[in-house]
Protein backbone atom coordinates (compact mmCIF):
# COMPACT_ATOMS: atom_id res chain seq x y z
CA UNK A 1 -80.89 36.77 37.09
CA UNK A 2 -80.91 33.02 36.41
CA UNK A 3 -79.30 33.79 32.85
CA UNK A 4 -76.52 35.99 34.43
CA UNK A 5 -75.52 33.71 36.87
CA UNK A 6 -75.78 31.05 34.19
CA UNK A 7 -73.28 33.05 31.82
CA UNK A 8 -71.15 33.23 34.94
CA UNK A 9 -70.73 30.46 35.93
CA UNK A 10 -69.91 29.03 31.87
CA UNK A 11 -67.27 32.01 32.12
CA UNK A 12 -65.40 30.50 35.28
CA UNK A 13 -65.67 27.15 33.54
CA UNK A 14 -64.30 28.21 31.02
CA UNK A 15 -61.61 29.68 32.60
CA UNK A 16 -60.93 27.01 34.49
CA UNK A 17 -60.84 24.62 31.35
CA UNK A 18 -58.10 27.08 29.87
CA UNK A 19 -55.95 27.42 32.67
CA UNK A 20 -56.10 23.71 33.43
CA UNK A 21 -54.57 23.41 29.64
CA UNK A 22 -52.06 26.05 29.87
CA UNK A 23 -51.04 24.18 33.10
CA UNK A 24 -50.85 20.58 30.86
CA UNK A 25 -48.62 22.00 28.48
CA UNK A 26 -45.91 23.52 30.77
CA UNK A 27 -45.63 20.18 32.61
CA UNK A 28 -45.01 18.63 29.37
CA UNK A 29 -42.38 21.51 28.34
CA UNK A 30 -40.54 20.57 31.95
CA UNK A 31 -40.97 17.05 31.63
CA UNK A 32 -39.07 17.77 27.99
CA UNK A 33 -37.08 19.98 29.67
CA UNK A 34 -35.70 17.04 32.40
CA UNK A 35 -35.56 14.72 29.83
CA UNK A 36 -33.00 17.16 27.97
CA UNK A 37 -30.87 17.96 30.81
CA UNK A 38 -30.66 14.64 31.68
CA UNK A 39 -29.47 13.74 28.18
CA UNK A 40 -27.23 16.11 28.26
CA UNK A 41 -25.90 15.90 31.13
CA UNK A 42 -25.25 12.09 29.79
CA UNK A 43 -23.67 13.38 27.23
CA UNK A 44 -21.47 15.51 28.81
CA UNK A 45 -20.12 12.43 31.05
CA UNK A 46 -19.30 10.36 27.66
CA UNK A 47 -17.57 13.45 26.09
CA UNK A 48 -15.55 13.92 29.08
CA UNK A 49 -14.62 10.35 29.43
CA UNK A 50 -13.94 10.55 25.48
CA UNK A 51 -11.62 13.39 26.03
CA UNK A 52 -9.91 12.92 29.45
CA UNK A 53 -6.46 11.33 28.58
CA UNK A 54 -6.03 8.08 28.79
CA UNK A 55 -2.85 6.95 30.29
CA UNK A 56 -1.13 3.81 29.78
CA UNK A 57 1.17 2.41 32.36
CA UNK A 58 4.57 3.08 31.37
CA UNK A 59 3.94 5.56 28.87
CA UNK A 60 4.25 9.40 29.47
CA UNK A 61 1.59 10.46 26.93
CA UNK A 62 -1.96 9.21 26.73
CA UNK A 63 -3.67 6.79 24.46
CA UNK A 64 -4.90 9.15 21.74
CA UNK A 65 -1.45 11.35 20.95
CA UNK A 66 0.15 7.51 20.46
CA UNK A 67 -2.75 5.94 18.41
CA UNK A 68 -2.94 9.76 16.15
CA UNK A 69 0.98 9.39 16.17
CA UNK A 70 1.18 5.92 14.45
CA UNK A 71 -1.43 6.17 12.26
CA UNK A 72 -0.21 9.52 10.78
CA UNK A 73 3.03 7.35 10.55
CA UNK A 74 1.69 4.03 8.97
CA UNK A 75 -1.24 5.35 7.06
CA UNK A 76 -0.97 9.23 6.12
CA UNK A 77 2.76 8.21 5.23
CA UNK A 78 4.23 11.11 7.77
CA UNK A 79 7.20 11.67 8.94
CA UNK A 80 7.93 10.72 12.46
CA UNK A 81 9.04 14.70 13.55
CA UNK A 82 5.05 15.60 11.52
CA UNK A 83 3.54 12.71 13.35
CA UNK A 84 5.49 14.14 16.91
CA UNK A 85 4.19 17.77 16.55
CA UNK A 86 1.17 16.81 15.34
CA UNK A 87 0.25 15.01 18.15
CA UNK A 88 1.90 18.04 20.47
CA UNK A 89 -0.29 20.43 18.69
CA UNK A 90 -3.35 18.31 19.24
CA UNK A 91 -2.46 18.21 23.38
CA UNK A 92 -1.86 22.15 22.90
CA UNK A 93 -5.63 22.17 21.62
CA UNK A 94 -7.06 20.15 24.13
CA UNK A 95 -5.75 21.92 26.96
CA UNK A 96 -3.83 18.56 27.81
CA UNK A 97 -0.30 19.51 29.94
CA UNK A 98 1.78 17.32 27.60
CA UNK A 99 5.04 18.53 25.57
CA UNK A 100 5.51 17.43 21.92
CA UNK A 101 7.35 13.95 22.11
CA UNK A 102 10.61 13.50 20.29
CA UNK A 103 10.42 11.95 16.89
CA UNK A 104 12.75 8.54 18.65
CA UNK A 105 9.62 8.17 20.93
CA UNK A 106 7.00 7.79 17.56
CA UNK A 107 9.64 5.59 16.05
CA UNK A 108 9.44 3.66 19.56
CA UNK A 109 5.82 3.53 19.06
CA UNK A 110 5.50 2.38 15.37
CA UNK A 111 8.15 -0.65 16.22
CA UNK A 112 6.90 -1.73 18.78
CA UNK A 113 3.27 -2.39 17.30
CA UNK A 114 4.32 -3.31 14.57
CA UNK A 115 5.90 -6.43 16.51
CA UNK A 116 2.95 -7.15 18.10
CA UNK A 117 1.11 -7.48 14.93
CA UNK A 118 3.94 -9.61 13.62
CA UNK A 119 4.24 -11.90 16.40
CA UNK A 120 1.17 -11.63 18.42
CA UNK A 121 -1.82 -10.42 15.82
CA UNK A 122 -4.86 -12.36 15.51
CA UNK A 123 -4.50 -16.26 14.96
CA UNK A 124 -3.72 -17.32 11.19
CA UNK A 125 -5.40 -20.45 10.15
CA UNK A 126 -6.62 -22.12 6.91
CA UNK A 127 -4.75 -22.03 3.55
CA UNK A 128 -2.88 -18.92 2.00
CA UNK A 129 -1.32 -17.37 -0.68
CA UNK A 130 2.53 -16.44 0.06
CA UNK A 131 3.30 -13.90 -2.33
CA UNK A 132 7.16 -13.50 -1.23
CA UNK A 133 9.57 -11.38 -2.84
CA UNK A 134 13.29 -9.49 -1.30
CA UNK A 135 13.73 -6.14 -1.56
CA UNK A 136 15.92 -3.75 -4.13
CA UNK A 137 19.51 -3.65 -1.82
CA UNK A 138 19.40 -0.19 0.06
CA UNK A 139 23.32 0.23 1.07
CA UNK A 140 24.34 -2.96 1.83
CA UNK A 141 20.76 -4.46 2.98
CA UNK A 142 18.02 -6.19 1.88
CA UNK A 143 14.97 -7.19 3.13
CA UNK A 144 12.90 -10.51 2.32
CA UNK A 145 8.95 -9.86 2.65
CA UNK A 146 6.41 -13.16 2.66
CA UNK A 147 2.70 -11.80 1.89
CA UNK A 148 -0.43 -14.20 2.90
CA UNK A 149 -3.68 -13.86 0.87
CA UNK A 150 -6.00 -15.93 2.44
CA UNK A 151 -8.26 -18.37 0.37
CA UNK A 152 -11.66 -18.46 0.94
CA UNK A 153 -13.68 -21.90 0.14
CA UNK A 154 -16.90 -19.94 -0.52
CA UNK A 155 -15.82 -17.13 -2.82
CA UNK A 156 -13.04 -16.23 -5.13
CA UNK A 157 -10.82 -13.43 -6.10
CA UNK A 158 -12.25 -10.66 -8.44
CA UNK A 159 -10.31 -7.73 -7.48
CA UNK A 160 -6.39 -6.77 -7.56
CA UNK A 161 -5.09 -7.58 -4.53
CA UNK A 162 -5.01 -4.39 -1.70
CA UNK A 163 -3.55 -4.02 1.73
CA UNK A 164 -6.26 -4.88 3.26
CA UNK A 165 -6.62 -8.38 1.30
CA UNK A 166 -2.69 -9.55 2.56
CA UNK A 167 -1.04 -9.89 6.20
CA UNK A 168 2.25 -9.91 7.09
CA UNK A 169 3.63 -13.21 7.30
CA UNK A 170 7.39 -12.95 8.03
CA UNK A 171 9.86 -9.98 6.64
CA UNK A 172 13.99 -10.53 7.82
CA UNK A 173 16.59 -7.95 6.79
CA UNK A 174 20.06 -9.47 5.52
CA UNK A 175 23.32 -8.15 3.67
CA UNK A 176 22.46 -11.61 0.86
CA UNK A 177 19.90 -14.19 0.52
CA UNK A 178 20.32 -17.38 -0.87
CA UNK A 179 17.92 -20.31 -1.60
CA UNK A 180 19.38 -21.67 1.89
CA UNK A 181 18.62 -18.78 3.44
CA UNK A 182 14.94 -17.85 2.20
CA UNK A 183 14.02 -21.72 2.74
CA UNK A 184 15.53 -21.50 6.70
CA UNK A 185 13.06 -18.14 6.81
CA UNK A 186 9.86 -19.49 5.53
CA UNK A 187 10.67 -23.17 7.81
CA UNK A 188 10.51 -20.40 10.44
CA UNK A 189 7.96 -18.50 9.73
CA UNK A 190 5.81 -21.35 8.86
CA UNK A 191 6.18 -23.02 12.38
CA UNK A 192 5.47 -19.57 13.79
CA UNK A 193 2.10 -20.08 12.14
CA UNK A 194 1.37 -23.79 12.40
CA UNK A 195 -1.97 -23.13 12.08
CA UNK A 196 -2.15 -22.03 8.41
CA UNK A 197 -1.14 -23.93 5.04
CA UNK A 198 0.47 -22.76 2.26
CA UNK A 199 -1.66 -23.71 -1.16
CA UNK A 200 1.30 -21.92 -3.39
CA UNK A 201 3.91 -18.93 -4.08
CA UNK A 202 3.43 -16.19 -5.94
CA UNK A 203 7.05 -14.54 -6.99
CA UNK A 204 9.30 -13.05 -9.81
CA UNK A 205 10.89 -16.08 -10.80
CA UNK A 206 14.16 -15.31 -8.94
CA UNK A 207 16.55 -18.23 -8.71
CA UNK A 208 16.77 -18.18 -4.92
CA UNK A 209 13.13 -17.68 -4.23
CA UNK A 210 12.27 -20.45 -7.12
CA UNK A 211 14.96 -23.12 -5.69
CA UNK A 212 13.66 -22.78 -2.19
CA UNK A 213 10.15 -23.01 -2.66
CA UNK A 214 10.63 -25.90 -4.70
CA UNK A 215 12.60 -27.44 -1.89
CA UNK A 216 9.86 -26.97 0.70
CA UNK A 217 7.69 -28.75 -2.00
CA UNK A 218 5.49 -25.46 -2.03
CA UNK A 219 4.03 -24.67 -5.55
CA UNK A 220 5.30 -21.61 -7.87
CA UNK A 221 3.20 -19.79 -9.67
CA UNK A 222 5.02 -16.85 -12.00
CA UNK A 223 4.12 -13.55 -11.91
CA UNK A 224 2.03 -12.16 -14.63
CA UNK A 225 4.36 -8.75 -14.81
CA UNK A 226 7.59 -10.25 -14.77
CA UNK A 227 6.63 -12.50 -17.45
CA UNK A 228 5.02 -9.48 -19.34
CA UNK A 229 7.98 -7.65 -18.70
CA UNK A 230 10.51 -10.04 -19.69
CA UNK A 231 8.44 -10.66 -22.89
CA UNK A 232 8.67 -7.52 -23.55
CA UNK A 233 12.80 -6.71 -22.21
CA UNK A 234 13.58 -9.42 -24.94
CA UNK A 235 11.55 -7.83 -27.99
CA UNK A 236 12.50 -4.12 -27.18
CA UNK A 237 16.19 -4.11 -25.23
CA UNK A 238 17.70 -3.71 -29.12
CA UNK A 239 15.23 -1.81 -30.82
CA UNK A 240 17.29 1.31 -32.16
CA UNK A 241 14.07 3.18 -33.16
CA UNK A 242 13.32 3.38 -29.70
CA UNK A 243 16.38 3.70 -28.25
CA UNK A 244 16.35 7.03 -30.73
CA UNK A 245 13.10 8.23 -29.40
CA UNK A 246 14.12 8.27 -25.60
CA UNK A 247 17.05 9.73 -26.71
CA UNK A 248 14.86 12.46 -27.84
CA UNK A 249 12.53 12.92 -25.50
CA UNK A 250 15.60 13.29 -22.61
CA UNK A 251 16.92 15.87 -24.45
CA UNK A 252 13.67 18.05 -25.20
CA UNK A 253 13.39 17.62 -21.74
CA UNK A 254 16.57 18.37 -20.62
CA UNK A 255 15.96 21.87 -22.95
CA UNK A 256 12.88 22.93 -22.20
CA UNK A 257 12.14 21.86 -19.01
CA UNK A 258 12.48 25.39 -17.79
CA UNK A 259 10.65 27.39 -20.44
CA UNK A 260 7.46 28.39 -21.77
CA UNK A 261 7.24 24.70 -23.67
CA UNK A 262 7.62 22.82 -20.04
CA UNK A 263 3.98 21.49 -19.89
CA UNK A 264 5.44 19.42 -23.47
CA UNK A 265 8.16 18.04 -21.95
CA UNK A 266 7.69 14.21 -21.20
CA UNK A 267 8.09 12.73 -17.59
CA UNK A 268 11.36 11.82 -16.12
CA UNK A 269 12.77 8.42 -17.78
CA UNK A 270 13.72 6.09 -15.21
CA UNK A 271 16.47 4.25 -15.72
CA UNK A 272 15.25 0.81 -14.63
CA UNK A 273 11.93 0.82 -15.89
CA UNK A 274 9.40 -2.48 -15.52
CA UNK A 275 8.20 -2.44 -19.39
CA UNK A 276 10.81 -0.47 -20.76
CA UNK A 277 9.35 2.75 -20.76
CA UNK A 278 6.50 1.83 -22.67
CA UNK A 279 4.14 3.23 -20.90
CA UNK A 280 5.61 6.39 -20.73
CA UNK A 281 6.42 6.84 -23.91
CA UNK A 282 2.98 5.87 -25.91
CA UNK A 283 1.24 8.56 -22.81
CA UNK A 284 3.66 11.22 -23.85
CA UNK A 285 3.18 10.79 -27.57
CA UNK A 286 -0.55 10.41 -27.37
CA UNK A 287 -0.90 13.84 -25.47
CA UNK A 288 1.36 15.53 -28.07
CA UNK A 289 -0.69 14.59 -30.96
CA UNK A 290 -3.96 15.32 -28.75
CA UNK A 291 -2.58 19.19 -28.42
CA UNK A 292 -0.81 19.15 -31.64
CA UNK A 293 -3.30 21.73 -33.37
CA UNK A 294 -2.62 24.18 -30.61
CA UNK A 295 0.96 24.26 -30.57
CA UNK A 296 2.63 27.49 -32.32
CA UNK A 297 4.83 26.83 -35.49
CA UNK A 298 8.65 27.03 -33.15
CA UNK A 299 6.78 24.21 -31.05
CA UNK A 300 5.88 21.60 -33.59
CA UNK A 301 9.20 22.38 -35.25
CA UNK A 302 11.25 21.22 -32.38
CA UNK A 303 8.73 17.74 -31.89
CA UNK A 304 8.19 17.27 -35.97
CA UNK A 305 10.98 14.51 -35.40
CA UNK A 306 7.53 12.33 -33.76
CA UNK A 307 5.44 12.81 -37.38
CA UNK A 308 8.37 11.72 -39.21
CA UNK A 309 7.49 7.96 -40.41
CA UNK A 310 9.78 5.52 -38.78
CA UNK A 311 8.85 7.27 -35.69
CA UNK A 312 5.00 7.14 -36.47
CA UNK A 313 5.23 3.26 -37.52
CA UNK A 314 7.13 2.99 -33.79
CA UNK A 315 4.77 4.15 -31.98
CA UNK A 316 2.17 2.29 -33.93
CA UNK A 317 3.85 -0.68 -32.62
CA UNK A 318 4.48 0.47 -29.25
CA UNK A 319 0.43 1.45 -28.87
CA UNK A 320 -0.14 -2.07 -30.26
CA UNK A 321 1.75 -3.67 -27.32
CA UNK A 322 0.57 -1.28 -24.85
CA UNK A 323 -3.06 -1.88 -25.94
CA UNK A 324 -2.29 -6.04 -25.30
CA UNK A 325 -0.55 -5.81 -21.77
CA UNK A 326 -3.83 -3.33 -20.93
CA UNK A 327 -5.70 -6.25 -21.69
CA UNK A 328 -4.00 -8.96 -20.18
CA UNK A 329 -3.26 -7.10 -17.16
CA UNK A 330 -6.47 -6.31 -16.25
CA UNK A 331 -8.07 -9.76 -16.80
CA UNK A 332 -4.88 -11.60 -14.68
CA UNK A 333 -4.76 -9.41 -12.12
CA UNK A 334 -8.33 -9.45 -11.41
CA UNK A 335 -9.44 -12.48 -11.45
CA UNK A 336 -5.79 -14.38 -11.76
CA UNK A 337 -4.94 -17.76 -14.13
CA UNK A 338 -8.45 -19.50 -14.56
CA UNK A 339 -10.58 -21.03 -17.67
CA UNK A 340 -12.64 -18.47 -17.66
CA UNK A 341 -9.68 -15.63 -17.62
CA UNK A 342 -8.16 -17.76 -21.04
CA UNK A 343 -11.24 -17.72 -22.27
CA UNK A 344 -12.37 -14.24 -21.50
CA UNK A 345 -8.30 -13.41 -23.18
CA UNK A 346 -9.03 -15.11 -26.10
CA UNK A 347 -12.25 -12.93 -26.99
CA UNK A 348 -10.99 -10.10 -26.07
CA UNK A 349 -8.14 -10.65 -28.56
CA UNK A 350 -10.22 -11.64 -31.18
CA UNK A 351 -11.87 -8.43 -30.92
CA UNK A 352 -8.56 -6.32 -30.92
CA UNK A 353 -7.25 -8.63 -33.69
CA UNK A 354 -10.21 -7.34 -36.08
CA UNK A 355 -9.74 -3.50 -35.19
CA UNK A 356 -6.02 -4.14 -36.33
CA UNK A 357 -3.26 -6.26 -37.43
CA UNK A 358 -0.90 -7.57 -35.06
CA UNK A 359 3.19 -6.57 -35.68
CA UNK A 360 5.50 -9.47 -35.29
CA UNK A 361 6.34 -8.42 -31.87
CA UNK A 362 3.07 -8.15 -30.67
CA UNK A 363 2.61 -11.72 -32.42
CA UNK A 364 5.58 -12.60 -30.21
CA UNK A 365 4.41 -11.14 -26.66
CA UNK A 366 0.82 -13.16 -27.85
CA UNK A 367 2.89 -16.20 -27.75
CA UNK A 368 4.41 -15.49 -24.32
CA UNK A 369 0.95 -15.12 -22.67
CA UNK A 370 -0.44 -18.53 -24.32
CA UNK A 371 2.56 -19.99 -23.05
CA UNK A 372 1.61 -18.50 -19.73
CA UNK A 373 -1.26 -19.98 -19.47
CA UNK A 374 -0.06 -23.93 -21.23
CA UNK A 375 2.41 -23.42 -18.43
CA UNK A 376 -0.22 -23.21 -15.13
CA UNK A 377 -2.60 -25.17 -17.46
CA UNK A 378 -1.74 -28.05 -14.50
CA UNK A 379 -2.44 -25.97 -11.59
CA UNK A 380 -5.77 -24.66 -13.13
CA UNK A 381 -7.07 -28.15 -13.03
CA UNK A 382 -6.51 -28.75 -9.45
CA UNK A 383 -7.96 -25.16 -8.61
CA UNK A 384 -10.49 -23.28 -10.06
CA UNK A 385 -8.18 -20.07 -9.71
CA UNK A 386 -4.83 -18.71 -9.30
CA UNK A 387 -3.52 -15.84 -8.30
CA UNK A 388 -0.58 -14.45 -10.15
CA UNK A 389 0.13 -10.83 -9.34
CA UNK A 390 2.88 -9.66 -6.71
CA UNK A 391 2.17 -6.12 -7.66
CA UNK A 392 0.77 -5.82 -4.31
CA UNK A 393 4.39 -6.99 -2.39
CA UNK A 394 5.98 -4.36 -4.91
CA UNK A 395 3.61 -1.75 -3.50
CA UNK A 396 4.69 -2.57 0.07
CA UNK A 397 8.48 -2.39 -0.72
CA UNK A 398 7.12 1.34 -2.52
CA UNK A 399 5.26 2.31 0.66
CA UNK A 400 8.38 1.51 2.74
CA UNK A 401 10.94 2.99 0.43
CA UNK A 402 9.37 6.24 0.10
CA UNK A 403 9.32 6.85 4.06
CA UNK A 404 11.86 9.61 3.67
CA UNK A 405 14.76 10.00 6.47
CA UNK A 406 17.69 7.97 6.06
CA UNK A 407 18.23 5.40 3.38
CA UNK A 408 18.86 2.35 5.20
CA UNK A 409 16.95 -0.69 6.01
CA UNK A 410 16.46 -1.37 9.98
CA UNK A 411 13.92 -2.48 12.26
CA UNK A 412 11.60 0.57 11.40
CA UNK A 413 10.39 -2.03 8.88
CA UNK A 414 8.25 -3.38 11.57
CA UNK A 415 5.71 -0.68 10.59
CA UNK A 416 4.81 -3.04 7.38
CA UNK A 417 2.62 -5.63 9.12
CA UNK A 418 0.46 -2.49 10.03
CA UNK A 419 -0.72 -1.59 6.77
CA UNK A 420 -3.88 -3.10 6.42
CA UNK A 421 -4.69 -2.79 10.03
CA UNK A 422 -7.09 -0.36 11.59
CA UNK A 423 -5.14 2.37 14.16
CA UNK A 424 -7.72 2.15 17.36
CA UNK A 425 -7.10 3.31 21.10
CA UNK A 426 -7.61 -0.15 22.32
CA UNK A 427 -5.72 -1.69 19.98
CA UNK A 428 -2.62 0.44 20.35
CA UNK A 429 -3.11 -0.35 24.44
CA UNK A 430 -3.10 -3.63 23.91
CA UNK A 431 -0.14 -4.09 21.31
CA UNK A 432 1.91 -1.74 23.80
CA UNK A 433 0.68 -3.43 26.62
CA UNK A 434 2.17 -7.01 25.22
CA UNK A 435 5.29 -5.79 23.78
CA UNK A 436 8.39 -4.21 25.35
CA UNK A 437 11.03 -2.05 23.71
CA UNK A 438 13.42 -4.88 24.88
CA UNK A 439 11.37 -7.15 22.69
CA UNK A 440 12.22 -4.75 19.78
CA UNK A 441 15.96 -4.62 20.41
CA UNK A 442 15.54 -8.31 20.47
CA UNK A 443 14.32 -8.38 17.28
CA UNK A 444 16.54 -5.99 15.49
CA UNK A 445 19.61 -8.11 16.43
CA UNK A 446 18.18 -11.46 15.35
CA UNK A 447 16.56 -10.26 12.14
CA UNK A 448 18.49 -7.28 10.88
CA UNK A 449 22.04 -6.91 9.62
CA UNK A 450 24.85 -4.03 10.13
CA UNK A 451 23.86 -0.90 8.17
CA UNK A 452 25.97 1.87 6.64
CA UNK A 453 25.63 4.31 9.96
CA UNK A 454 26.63 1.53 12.39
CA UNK A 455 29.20 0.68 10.65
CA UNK A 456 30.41 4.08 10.53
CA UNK A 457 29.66 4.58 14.52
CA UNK A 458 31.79 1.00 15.06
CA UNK A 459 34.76 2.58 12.84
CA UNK A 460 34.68 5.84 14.78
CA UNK A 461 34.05 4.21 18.09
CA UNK A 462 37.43 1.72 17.31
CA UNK A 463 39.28 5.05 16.14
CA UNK A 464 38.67 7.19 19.55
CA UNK A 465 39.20 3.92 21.45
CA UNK A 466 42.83 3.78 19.67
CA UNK A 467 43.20 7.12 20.13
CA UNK A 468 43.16 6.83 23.93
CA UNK A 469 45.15 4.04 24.19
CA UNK A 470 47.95 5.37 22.21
C-alpha cells in the first residue's frame, strides 16, 4: 500500500513538474508575442509617417513627388514631362489624391533649388581651385561657368576630378564676354564668397579668361588637354595622309552604314573634334585588323585601302601619339603638375621609348609636354601640386547641353550647382522654403540675356500691337 501511494504521489509530481513547464514556455511565447506586436505596431507608426505626404506650405504636392521630381531631373538626366509623370505615377501607386504636375511646375522646382544652392548652400571657406571656362554659343548665348575644387592642407589630389570633388561658384549667361566682363563676374562672385581664397585658375588659355585672371592677380595654370590638343592641331591640321583616311572612312560609312557590313563601319566623325580624330581613328583601325581574319573576301576588298603602306606607316604614327597622350593624360590628370608626375613621365617614357622609336611628330608633341612642365616649373616650387585638368567644367557644359528640349541657354541652368549634391526631403524643404519663384525671375533678368524665342515673342508681340493700332 505504502509503495502504491508512493508511485502516486511521484506520478502527480510529476505531473505537476510538466505542466508547470508547459505553462513556462507559453508565457515566454506571449511575452515574445507582446514584444512583436509592439514592434510592429512601432513599425507600422514609422512607415505611416514615412509614407503620409508631406506637405510644404505653398506647394500643392508633397515633399517626396518634388524631391523624386528633381532628382530624376538633375541626376537620372530626365526630361522634365518623364520627371512630371513619373512622380504622378508614383502618387497613382500610393493611393495619394494628387494629379501629375505640369512639366513648368518641375522646371519651377529644379530653378528654384538650384538658386538656393547657388546663393544660399553651405558656407565656402579656405582656398580653392577655380577651374572657369564659357560655354560653346547656343543661338546667340553663352554661358560663363567658375568651378571651385577645394584644397585640402592634409591630403592631395590623386584622382580626376568628379562632380562631387567641385561646387558651383558663379555661372552668368551673356550674348559676349570679354576680359572686362569675366573680371566684373569673378569681383562678384568672389565678394559673394568672402570667405574663400582663390590659390589659382585652371582654363583653356582663352584670351579673355587669361587677361582677366591676370588682372585680378589670380594665377593661370594651362590646361593639360588644350595644350595636348593644340600640340597635336599644329602637327596633324595638314597631314594629307590623314586627311585621305577620314575621307575614307566617311564614305565606307556613308555606304554601308545600312547593310550587312554596318558593324565595320567607323563611328560618326565629328566635325570639331578635341585631338583631331585621333582617337577615333587608331580605335576603328585597331578593331578592323582585330576581325580582319573573319571578314569574307568582298569585305577586305572594300577596306584593303588600310593594309596599303602609306596608310599602315600612318597609323603607325597615329598609335604612336595616341599611346603618348594615354600616358600623359593619365599621370596629369590624376595627380596634376608635380615632381613626382615629371618624374613618374619621364620613366614611363623611357620605357615606351625602348619598345619603339619615336616619329618626328611624336618627338615634337614630347617637346610640348617638357615645355609644359619648364613652364609651371615656378608654380611647382611654391606648391607641392597643381591641378591642370578642366575636363571636369567640359563635362558640366556636356551634362547641360545634352538636357534635350529647346536649344537655348536660360535660367534652367540653375540646375548645375546641383550636380554633386545629394536630392533629400529635407533638403528640398529647406531650399524651397528659402527661395521664392520671384527670386528666380530675379535672377534670370540680372544674369541671363535675350534668347532666340523671346526675341521672336517681342517681334510678334510689336507686330499684333501694330496691327491694332493701324
Amino acid at each position: 500500500m505504502r509503495v502504491l501511494y508512493k508511485n502516486t504521489l511521484h506520478q502527480l509530481n510529476h505531473l505537476c513538474c510538466g505542466k508547470k513547464r508547459r505553462i513556462e514556455v507559453l508565457r515566454a511565447r506571449l511575452r515574445r508575442r507582446d514584444a512583436k506586436i509592439v514592434r510592429l505596431e512601432a513599425r507600422i507608426e514609422e512607415l505611416e509617417v514615412q509614407y503620409e505626404p508631406r506637405p510644404l506650405a505653398g506647394h500643392t504636392y508633397p515633399l517626396q513627388m518634388i524631391a523624386l521630381a528633381i532628382f530624376i531631373r538633375v541626376h537620372a538626366n530626365g526630361s522634365l514631362r518623364c520627371a512630371a509623370k513619373t512622380v504622378g505615377f508614383l502618387a497613382q501607386l500610393m493611393d495619394w489624391s494628387y494629379t501629375t504636375p505640369v512639366h513648368a511646375t518641375v522646371d519651377n522646382w529644379v530653378r528654384r533649388l538650384g538658386l538656393f544652392e547657388l546663393q544660399h548652400g553651405a558656407a565656402k571657406q579656405g582656398k580653392y581651385v577655380a577651374v572657369i571656362d564659357e560655354s560653346i554659343q547656343i543661338g546667340c548665348e553663352k554661358a560663363l561657368l567658375m568651378l571651385g575644387v577645394k584644397l585640402h592642407p592634409d591630403r592631395c589630389q590623386t584622382s580626376p576630378l568628379r562632380f562631387e570633388d567641385v561646387e558651383v561658384l558663379g555661372v552668368q549667361v551673356a550674348e559676349s564676354w570679354t576680359a572686362d566682363d569675366v573680371e566684373n563676374f569673378i569681383t562678384r562672385h568672389e565678394e559673394q564668397h568672402d570667405q574663400i581664397e582663390i590659390a589659382y585658375a585652371i582654363c583653356d588659355g582663352g584670351g579673355n579668361l587669361n587677361k582677366a585672371l591676370i588682372s585680378k592677380g589670380i594665377t593661370v595654370v594651362s590646361d593639360c588637354s588644350h595644350k595636348l590638343m593644340n600640340a597635336l592641331k599644329k602637327s596633324l591640321t595638314s597631314y594629307d595622309a590623314l586627311s585621305r583616311l577620314t575621307k575614307f572612312m566617311g564614305k565606307y560609312r556613308s555606304k554601308y552604314i545600312l547593310s550587312q557590313s554596318s558593324h565595320l563601319c567607323p563611328p560618326t566623325l565629328r566635325r570639331k573634334d578635341r585631338f583631331l580624330r585621333l582617337f577615333t581613328v587608331v580605335d576603328w583601325a585597331d578593331r578592323i585588323d582585330e576581325c580582319w581574319s573573319t571578314l569574307t573576301a568582298a569585305q577586305r576588298k572594300e577596306l584593303k585601302y588600310l593594309r596599303s603602306v602609306n596608310v599602315r606607316n600612318l597609323l603607325r604614327e597615329l598609335r604612336q601619339l595616341h599611346a603618348l597622350i594615354v600616358i600623359i593624360s593619365q599621370i596629369v590628370k590624376s595627380i596634376g603638375i608635380s615632381q613626382h608626375s615629371h618624374q613618374r613621365w619621364l620613366k614611363e617614357l623611357g620605357e615606351y621609348k625602348q619598345r619603339a622609336s619615336l616619329s618626328w611628330r611624336s618627338e615634337q608633341l614630347v617637346k610640348t609636354i617638357e615645355q609644359y612642365f619648364t613652364d609651371h616649373l615656378t608654380l611647382v616650387g611654391q606648391r607641392d601640386q597643381l591641378l591642370c585638368c578642366s575636363d571636369i567644367i567640359e563635362s558640366t557644359f556636356g551634362h547641360y547641353k545634352n538636357k534635350g528640349g529647346m536649344k537655348v541657354i536660360s535660367s534652367d541652368i540653375l540646375y548645375l550647382p546641383l550636380l554633386a549634391k545629394s536630392i533629400t526631403i529635407d533638403y528640398v524643404a529647406e531650399g524651397l522654403s528659402k527661395t521664392s519663384q520671384k527670386a528666380v525671375d530675379t535672377w534670370h533678368r540680372q544674369n541671363t540675356c535675350p534668347t532666340r524665342y523671346s526675341r521672336l515673342r517681342a517681334a510678334k508681340s510689336a507686330a499684333e500691337q501694330r496691327t491694332k493700332r493701324a
